[in-house]
PDB file of N, CA and C in Angstrom:
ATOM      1  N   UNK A   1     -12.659 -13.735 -14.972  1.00  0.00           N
ATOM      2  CA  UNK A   1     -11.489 -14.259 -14.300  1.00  0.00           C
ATOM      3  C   UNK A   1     -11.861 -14.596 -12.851  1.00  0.00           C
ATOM      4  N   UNK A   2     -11.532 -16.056 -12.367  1.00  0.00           N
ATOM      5  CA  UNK A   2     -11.698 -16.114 -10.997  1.00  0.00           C
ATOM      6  C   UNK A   2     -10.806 -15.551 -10.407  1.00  0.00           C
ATOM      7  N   UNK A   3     -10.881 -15.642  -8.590  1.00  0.00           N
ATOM      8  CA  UNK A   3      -9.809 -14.977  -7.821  1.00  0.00           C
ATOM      9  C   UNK A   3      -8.876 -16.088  -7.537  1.00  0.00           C
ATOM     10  N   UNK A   4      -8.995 -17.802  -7.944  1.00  0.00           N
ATOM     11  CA  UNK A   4      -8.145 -18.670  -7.807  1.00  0.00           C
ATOM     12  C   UNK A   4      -6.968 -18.662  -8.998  1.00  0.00           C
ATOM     13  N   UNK A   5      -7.123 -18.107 -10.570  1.00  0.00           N
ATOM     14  CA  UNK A   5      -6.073 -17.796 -10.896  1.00  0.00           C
ATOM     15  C   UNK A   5      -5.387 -16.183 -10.799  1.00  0.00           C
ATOM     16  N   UNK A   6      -5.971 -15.889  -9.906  1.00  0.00           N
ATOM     17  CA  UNK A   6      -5.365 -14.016  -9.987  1.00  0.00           C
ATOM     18  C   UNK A   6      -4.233 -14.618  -8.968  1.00  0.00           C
ATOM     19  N   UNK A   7      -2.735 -13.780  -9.416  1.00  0.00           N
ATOM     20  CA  UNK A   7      -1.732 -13.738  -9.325  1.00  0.00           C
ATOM     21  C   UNK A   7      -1.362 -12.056  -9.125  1.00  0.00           C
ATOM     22  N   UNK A   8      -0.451 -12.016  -7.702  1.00  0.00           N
ATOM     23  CA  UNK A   8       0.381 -10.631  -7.731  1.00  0.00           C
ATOM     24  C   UNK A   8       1.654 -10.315  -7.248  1.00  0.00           C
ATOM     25  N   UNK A   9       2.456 -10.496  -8.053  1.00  0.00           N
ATOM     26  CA  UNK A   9       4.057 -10.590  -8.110  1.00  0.00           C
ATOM     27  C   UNK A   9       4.497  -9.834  -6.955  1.00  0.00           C
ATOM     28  N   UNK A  10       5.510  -9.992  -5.929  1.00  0.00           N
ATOM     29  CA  UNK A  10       5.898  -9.332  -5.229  1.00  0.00           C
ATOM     30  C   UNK A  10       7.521  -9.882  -4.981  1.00  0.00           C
ATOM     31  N   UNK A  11       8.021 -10.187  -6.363  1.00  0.00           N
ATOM     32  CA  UNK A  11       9.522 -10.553  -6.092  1.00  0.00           C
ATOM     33  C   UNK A  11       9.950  -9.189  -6.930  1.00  0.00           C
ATOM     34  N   UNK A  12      10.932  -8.505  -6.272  1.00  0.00           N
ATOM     35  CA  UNK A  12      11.576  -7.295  -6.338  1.00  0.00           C
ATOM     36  C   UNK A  12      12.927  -7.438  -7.041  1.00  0.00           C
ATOM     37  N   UNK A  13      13.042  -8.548  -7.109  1.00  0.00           N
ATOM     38  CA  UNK A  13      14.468  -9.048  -7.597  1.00  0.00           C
ATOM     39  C   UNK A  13      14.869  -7.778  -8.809  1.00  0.00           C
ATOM     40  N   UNK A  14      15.946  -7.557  -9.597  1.00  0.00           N
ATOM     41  CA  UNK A  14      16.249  -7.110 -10.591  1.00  0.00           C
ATOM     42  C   UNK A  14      17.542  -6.769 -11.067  1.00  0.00           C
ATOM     43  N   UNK A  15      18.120  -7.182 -11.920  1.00  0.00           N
ATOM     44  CA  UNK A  15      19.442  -7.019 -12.739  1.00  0.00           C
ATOM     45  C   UNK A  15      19.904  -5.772 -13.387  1.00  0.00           C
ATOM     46  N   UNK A  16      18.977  -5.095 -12.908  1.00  0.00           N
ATOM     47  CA  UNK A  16      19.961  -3.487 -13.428  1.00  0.00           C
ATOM     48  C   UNK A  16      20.324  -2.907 -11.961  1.00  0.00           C
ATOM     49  N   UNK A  17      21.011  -1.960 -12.001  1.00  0.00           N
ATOM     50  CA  UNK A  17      21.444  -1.014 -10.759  1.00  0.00           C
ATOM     51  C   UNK A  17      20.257   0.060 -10.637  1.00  0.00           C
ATOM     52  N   UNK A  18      19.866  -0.091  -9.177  1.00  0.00           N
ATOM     53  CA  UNK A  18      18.679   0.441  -8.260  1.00  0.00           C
ATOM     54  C   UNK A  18      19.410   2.166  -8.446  1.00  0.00           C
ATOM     55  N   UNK A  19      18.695   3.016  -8.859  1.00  0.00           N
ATOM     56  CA  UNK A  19      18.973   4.364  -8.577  1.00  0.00           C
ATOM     57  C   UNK A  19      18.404   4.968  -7.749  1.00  0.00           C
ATOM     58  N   UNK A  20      16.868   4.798  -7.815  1.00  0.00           N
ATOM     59  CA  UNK A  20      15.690   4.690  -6.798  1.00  0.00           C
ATOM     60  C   UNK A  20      14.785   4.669  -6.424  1.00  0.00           C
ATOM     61  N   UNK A  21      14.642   4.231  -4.826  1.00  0.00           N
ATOM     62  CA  UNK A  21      13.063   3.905  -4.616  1.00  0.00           C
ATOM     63  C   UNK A  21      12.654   4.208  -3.690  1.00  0.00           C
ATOM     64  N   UNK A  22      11.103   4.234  -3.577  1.00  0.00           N
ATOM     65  CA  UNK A  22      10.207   5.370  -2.990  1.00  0.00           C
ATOM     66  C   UNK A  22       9.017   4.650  -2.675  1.00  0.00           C
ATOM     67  N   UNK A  23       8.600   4.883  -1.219  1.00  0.00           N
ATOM     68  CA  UNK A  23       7.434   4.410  -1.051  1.00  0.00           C
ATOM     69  C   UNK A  23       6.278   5.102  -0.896  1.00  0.00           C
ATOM     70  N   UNK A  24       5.200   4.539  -1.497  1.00  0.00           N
ATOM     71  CA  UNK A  24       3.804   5.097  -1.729  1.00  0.00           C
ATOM     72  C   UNK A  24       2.896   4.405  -0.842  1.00  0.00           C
ATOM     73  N   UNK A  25       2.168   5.372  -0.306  1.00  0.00           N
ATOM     74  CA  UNK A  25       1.154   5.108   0.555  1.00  0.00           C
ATOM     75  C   UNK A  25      -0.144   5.611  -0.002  1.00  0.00           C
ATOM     76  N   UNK A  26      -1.115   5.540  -0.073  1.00  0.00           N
ATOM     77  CA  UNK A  26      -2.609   5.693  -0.266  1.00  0.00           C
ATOM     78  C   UNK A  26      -3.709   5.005   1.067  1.00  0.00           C
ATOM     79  N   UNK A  27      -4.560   6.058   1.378  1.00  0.00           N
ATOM     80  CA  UNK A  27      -5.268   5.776   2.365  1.00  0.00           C
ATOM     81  C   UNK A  27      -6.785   5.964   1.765  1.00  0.00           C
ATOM     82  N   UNK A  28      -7.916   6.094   2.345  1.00  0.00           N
ATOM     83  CA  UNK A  28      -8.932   6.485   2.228  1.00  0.00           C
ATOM     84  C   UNK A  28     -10.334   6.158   3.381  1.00  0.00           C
ATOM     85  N   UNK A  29     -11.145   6.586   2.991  1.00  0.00           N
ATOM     86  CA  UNK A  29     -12.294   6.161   3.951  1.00  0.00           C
ATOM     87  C   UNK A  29     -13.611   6.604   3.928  1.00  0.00           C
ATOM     88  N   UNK A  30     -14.465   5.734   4.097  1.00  0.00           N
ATOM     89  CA  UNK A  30     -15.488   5.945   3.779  1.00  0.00           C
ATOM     90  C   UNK A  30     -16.915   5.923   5.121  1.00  0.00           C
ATOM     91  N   UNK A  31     -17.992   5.402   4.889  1.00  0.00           N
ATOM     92  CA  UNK A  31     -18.531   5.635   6.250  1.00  0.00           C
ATOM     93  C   UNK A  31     -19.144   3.834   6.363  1.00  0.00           C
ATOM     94  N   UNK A  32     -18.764   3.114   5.466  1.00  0.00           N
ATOM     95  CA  UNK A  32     -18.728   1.750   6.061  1.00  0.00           C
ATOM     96  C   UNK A  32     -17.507   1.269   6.149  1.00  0.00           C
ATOM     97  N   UNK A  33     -16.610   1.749   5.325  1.00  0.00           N
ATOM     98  CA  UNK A  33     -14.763   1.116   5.929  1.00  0.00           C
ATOM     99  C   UNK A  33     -13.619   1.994   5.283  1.00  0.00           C
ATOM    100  N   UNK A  34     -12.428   1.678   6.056  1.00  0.00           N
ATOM    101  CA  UNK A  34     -11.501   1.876   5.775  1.00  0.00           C
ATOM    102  C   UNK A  34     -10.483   1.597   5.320  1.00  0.00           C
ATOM    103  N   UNK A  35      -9.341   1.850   4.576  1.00  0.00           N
ATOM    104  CA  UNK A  35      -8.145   1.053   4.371  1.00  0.00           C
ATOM    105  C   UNK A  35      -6.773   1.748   3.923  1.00  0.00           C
ATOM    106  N   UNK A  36      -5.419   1.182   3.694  1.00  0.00           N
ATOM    107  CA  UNK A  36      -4.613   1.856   2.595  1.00  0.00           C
ATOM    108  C   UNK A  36      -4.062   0.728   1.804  1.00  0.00           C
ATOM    109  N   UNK A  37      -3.116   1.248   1.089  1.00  0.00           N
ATOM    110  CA  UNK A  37      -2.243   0.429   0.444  1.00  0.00           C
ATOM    111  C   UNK A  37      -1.146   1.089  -0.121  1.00  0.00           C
ATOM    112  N   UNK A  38       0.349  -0.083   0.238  1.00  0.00           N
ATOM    113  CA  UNK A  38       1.701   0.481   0.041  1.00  0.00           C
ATOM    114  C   UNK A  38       2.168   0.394  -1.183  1.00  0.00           C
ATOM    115  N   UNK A  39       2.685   1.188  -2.251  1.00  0.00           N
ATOM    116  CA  UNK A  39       2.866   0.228  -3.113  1.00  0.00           C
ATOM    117  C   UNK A  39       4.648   0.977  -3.386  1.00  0.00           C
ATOM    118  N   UNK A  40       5.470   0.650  -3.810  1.00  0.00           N
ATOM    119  CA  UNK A  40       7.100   0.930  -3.804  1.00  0.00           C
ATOM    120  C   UNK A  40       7.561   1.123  -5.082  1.00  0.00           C
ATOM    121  N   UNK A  41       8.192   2.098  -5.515  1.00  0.00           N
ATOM    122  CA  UNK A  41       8.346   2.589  -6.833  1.00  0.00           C
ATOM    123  C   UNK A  41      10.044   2.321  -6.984  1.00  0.00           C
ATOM    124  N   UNK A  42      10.203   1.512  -8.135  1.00  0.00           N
ATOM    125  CA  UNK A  42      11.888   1.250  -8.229  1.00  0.00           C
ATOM    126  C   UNK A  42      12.235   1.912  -9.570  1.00  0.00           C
ATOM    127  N   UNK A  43      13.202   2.878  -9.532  1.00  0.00           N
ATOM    128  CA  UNK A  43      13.610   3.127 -11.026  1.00  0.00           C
ATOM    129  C   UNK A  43      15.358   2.743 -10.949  1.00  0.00           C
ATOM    130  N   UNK A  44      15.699   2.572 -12.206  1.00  0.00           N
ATOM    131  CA  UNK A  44      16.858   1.747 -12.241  1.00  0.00           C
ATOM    132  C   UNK A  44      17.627   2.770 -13.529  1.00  0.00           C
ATOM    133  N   UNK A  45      19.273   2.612 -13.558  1.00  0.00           N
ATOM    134  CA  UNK A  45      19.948   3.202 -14.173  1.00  0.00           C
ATOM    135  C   UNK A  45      19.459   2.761 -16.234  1.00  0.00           C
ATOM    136  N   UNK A  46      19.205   2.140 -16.327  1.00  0.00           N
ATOM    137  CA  UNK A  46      18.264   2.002 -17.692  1.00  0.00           C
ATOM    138  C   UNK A  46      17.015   2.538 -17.812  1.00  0.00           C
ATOM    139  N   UNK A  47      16.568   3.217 -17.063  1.00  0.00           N
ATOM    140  CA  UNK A  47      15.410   4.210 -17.276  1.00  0.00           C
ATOM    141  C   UNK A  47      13.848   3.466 -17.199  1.00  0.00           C
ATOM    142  N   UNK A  48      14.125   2.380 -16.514  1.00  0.00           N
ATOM    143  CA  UNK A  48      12.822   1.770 -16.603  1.00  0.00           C
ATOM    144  C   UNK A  48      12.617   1.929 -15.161  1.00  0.00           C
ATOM    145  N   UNK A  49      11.235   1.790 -15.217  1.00  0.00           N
ATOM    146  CA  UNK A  49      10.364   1.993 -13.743  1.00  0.00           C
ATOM    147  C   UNK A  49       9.448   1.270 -13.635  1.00  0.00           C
ATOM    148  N   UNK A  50       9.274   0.930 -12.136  1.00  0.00           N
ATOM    149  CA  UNK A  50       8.311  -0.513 -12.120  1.00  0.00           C
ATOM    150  C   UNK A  50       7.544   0.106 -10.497  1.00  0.00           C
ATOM    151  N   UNK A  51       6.666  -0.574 -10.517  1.00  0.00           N
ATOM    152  CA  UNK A  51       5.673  -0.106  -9.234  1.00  0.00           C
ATOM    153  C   UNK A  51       5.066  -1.300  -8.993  1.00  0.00           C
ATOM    154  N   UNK A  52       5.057  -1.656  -7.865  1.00  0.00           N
ATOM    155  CA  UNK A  52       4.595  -2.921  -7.103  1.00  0.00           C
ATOM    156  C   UNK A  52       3.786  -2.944  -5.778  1.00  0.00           C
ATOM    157  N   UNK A  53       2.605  -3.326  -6.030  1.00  0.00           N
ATOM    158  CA  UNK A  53       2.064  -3.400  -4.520  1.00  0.00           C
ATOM    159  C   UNK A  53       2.432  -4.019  -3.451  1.00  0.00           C
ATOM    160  N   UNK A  54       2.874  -3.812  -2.647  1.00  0.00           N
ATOM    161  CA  UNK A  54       3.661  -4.579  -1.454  1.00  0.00           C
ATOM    162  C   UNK A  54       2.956  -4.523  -0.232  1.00  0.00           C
ATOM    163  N   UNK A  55       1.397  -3.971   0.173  1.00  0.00           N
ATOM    164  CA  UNK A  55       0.663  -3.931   1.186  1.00  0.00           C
ATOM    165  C   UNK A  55      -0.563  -3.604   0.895  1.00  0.00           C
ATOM    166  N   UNK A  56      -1.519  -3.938   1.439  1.00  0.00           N
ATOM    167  CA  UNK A  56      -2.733  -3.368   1.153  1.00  0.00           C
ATOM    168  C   UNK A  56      -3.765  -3.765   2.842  1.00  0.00           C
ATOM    169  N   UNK A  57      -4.682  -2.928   3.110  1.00  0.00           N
ATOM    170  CA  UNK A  57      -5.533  -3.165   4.378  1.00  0.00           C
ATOM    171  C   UNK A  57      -6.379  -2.732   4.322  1.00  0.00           C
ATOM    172  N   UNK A  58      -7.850  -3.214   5.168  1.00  0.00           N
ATOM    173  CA  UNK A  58      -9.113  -2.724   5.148  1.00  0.00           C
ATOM    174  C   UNK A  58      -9.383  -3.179   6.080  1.00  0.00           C
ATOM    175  N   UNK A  59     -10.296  -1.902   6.850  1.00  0.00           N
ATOM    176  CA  UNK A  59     -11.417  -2.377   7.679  1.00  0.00           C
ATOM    177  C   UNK A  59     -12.859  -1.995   8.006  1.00  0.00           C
ATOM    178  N   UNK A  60     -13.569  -2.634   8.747  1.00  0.00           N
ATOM    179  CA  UNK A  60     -14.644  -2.498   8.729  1.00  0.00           C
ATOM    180  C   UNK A  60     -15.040  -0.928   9.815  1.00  0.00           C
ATOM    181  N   UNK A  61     -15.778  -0.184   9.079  1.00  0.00           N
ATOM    182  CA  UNK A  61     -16.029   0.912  10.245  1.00  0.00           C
ATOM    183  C   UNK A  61     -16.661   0.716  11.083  1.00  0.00           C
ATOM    184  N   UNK A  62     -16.429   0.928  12.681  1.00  0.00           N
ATOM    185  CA  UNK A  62     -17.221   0.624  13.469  1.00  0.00           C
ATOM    186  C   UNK A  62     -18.354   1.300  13.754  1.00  0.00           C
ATOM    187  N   UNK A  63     -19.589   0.378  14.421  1.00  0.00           N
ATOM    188  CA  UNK A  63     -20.819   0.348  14.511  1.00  0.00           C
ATOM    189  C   UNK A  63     -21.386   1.817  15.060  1.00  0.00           C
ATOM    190  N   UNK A  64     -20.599   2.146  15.594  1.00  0.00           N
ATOM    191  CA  UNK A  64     -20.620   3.374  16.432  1.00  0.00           C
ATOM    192  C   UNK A  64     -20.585   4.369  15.330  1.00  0.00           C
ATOM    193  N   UNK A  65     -20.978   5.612  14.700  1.00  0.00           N
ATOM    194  CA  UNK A  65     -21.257   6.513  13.937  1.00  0.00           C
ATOM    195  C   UNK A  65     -20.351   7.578  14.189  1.00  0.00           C
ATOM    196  N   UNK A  66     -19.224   7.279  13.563  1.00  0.00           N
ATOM    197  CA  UNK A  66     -17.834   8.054  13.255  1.00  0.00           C
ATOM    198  C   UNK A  66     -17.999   9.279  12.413  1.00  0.00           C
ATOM    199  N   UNK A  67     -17.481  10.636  12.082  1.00  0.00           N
ATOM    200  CA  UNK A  67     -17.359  11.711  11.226  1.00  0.00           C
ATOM    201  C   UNK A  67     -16.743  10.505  10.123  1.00  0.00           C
ATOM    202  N   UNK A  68     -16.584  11.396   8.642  1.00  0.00           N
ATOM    203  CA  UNK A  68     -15.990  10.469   8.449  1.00  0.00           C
ATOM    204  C   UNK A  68     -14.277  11.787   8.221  1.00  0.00           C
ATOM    205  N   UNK A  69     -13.785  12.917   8.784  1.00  0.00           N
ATOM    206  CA  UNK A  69     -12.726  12.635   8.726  1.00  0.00           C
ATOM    207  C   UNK A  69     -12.110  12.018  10.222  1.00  0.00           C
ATOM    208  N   UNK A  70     -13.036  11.787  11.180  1.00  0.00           N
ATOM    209  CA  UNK A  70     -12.475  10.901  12.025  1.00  0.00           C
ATOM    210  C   UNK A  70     -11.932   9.240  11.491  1.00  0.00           C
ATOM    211  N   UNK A  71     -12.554   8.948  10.702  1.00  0.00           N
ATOM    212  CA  UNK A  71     -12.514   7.806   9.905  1.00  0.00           C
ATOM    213  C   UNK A  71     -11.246   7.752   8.743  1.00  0.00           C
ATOM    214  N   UNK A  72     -11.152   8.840   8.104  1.00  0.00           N
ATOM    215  CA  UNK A  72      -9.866   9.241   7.430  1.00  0.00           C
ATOM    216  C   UNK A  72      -8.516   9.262   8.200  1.00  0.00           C
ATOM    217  N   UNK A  73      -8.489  10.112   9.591  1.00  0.00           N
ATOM    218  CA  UNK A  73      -7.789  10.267  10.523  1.00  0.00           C
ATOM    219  C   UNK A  73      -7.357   8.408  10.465  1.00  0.00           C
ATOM    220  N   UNK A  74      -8.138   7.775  11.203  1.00  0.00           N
ATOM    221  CA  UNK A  74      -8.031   6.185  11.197  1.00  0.00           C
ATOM    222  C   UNK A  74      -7.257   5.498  10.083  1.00  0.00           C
ATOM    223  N   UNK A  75      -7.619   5.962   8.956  1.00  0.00           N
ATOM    224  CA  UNK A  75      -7.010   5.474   7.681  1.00  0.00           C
ATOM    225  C   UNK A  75      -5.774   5.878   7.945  1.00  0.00           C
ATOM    226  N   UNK A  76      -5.509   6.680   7.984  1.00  0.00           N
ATOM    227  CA  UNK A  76      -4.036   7.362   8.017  1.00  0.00           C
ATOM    228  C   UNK A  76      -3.200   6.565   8.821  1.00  0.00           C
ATOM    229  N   UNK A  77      -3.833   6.744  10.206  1.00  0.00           N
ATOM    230  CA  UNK A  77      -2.773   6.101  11.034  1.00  0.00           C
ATOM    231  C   UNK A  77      -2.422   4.390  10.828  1.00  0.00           C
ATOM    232  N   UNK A  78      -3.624   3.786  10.245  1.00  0.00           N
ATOM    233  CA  UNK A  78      -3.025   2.169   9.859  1.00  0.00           C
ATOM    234  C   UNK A  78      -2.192   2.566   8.699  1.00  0.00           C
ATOM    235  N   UNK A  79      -2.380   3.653   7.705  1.00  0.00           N
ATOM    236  CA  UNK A  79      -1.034   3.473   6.571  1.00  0.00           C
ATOM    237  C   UNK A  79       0.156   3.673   7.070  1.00  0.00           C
ATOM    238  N   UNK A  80       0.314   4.598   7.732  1.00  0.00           N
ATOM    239  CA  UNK A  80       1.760   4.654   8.596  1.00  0.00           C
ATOM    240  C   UNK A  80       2.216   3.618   9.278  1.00  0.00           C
ATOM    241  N   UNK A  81       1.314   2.410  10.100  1.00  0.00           N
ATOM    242  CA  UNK A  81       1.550   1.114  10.612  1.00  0.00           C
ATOM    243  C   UNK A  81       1.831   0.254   8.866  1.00  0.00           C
ATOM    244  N   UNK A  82       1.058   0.450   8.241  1.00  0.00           N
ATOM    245  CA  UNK A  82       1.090  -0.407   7.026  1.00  0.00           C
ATOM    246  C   UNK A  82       2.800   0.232   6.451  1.00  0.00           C
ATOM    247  N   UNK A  83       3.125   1.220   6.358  1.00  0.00           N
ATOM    248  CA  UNK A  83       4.508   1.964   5.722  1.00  0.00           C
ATOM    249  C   UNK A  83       5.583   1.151   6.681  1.00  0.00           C
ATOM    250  N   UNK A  84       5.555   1.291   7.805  1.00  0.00           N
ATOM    251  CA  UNK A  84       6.601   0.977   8.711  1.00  0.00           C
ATOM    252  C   UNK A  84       7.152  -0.747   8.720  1.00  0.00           C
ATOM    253  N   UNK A  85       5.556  -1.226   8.623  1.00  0.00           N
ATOM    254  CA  UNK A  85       5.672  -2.588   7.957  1.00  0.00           C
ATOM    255  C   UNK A  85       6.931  -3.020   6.766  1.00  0.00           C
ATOM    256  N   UNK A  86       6.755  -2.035   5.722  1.00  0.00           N
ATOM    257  CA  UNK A  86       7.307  -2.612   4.552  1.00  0.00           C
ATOM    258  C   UNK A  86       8.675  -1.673   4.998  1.00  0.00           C
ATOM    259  N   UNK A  87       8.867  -1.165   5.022  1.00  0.00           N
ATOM    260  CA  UNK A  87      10.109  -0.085   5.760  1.00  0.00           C
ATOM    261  C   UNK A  87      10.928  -1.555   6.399  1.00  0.00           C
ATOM    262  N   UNK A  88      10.444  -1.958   7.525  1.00  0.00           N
ATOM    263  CA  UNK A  88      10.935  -2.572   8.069  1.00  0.00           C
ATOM    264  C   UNK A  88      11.577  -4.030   7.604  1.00  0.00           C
ATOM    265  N   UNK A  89      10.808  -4.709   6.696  1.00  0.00           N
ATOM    266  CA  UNK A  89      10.504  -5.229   5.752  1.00  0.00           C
ATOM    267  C   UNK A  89      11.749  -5.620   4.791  1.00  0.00           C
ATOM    268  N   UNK A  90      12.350  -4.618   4.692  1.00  0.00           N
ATOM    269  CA  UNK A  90      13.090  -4.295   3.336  1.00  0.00           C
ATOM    270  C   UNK A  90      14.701  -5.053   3.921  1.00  0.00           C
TER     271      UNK A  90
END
């Protein structure tokens, strides 16, 4: 599969009644980069549940020779910028 037909839905729309939703964050890090990603969990009065990625980030670790939970630390704090994003978002 190329990356010119990859497709990733991010219309939230939906016809049942929202009971609820919850946002997920995931971070991580490593000792060449970092990143997270948001993804938002909707469950609805028909019992179905759907999960959608709604953010994702990476970066490059800098050149300078970081611990790596200094580097984790880093991760963290862009997911909380990345959370507030979609928070805000909504």
């Amino acid at each position: 599969m190329s990356l010119k037909g990859l497709t990733i839905p991010r219309w939230l729309g939906f016809s049942s009644k929202l009971v609820k939703a919850q946002l997920h964050v995931f971070a991580d890090a490593s000792e060449k980069a970092f990143g997270a990603a948001s993804y938002v969990r909707l469950c609805f009065d028909n019992d179905k549940v759907t999960s959608s990625l709604m953010l994702a980030k990476s970066r490059i670790a800098p050149r300078r020779s970081l611990t790596i939970p200094r580097l984790e630390l880093q991760a963290a704090v862009g997911s909380f910028g990345s959370s507030s994003s979609v928070i805000a978002a909504r």
